[in-house]
Protein backbone atom coordinates (compact mmCIF):
# COMPACT_ATOMS: atom_id res chain seq x y z
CA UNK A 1 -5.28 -22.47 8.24
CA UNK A 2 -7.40 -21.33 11.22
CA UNK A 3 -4.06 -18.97 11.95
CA UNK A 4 -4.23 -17.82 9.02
CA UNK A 5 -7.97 -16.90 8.87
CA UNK A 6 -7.29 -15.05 12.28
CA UNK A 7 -4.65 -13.13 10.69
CA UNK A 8 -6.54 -11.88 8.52
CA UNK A 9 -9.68 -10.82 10.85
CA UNK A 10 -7.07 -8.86 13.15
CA UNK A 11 -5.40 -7.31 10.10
CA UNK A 12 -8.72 -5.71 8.50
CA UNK A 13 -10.95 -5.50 11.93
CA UNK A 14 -9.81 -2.37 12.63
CA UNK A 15 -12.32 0.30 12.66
CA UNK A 16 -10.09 3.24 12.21
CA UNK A 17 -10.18 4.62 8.57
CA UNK A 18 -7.78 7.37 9.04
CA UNK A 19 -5.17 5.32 7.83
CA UNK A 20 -3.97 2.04 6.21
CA UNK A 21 -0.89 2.68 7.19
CA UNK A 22 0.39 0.08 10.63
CA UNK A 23 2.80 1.50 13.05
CA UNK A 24 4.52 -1.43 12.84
CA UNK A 25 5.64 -2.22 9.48
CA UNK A 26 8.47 -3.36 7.85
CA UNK A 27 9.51 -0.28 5.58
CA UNK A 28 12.12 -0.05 2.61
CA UNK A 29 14.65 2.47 1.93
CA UNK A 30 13.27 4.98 -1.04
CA UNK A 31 13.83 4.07 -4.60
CA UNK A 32 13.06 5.88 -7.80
CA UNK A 33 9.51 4.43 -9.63
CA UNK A 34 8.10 5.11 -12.30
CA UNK A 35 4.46 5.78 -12.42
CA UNK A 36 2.81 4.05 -15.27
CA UNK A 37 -1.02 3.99 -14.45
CA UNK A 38 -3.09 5.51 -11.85
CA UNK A 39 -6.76 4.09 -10.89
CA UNK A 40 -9.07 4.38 -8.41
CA UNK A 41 -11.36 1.59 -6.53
CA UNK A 42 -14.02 3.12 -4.16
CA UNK A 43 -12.42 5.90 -1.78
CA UNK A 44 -8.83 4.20 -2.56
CA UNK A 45 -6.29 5.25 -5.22
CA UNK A 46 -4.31 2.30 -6.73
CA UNK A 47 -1.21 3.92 -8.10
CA UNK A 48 1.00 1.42 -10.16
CA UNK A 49 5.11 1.54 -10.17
CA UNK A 50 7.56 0.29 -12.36
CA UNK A 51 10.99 0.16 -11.34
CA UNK A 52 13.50 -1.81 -13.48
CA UNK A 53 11.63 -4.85 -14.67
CA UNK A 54 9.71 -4.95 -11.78
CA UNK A 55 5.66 -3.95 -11.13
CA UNK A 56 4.58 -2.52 -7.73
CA UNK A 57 0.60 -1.45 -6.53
CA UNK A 58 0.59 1.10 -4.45
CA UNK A 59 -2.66 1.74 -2.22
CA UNK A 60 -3.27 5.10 -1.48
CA UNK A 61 -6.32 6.33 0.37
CA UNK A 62 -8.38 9.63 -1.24
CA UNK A 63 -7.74 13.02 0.64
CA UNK A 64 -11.11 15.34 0.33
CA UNK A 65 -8.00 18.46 1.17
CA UNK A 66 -6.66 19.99 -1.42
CA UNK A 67 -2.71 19.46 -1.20
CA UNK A 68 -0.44 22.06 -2.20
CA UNK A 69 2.19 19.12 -2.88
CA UNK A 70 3.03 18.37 -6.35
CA UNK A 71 0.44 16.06 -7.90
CA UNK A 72 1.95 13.04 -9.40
CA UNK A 73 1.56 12.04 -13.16
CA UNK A 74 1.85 9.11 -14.96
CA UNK A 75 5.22 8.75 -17.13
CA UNK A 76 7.29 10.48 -13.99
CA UNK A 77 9.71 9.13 -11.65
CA UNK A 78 9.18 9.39 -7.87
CA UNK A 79 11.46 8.70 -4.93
CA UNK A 80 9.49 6.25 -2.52
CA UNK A 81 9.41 4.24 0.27
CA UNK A 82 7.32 1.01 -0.20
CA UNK A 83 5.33 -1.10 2.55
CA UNK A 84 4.34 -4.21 1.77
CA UNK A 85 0.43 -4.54 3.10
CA UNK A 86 1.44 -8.03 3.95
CA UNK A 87 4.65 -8.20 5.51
CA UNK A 88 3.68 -6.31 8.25
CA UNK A 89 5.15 -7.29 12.02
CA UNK A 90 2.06 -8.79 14.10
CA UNK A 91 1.61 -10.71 17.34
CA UNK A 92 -1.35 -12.79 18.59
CA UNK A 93 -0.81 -13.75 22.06
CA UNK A 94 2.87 -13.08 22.40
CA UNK A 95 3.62 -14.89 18.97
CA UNK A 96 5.10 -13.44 15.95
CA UNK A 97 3.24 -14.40 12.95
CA UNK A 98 2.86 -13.25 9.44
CA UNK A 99 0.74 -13.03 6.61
CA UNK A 100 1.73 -15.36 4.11
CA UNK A 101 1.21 -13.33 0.49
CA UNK A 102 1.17 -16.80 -1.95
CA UNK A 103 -2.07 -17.61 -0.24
CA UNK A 104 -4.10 -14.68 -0.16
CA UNK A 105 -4.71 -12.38 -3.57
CA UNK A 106 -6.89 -9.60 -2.42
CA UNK A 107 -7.41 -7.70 0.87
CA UNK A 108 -11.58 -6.28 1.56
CA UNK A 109 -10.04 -2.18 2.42
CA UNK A 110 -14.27 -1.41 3.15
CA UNK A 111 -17.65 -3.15 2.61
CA UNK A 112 -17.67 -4.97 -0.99
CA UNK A 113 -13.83 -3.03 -2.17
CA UNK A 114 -11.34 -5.68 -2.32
CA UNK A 115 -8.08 -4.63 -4.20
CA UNK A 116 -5.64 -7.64 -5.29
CA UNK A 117 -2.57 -8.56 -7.27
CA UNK A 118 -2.45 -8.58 -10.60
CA UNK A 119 -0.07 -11.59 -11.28
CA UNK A 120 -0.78 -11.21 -15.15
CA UNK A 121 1.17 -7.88 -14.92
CA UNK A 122 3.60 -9.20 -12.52
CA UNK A 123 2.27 -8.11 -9.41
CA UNK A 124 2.76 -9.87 -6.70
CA UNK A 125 2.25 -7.89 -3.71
CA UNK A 126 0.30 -4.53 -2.46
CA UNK A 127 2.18 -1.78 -0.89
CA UNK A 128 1.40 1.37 0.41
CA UNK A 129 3.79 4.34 1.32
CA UNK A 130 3.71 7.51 3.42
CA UNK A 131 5.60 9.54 0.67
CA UNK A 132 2.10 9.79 -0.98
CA UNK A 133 -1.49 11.30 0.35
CA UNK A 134 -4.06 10.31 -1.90
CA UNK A 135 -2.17 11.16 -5.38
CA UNK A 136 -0.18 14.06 -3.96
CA UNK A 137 3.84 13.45 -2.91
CA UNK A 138 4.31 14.92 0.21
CA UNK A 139 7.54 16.91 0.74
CA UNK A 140 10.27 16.29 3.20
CA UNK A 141 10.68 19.12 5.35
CA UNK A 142 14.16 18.48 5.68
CA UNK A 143 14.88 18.25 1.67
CA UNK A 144 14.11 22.18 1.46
């Protein structure tokens, strides 16, 4: 327990709000989604997925730039890679360890904004992606 309570100070500590996103995480290929509701909890957008019979939240933290990337709409299909927020790779004092996601349900982003799983709609996790700033998808150089 006390590990696990120090996981979770080291995990949100940080003071740098440029990004959520951890240089070490463990990312998945990209997979079509479907977007099927988009909401918004203090400067964060919480984007929700469907793929299959499966339910994904996707954090997503508001841009104040105006993108020029296509804006994404509910009822579309998106290729995306997902991060899970808590299987990311983290050592304290030379040890791996892990966050274990059955015991914690939300995660405190900034002052009084916690965002959790929604376990009545399946959810079961909370992901974030780099394919996405705020609610625009950002376009592979490459793909052009």
């Amino acid at each position: 327990m006390k590990y696990l309570l120090i996981l979770i100070i080291v995990l949100f500590s940080c003071n740098n709000k440029k990004s959520i996103i951890n240089e070490s995480k463990v990312q998945e290929s990209k997979q079509n989604y479907k977007v099927f509701k988009v909401d918004s909890i203090g400067s964060f957008y919480l984007i929700y997925l469907n793929k299959g019979n499966l339910n994904y939240k996707v954090i997503s933290e508001m841009q104040s730039e105006k993108k020029a990337n296509e804006l994404i709409e509910v009822g579309k299909e998106y290729s995306l890679s997902l991060s899970s927020v808590f299987n990311q790779k983290l050592k304290i004092k030379d040890k791996k360890v892990r966050a274990v996601p059955l015991m914690v349900d939300c995660i405190q982003f900034e002052k009084n904004i916690n965002i959790c799983k929604e376990k009545e709609l399946g959810i079961n996790d909370l992901h974030y992606t780099s394919d996405l700033s705020g609610l625009h998808l950002i376009v592979d150089k490459d793909s052009d």
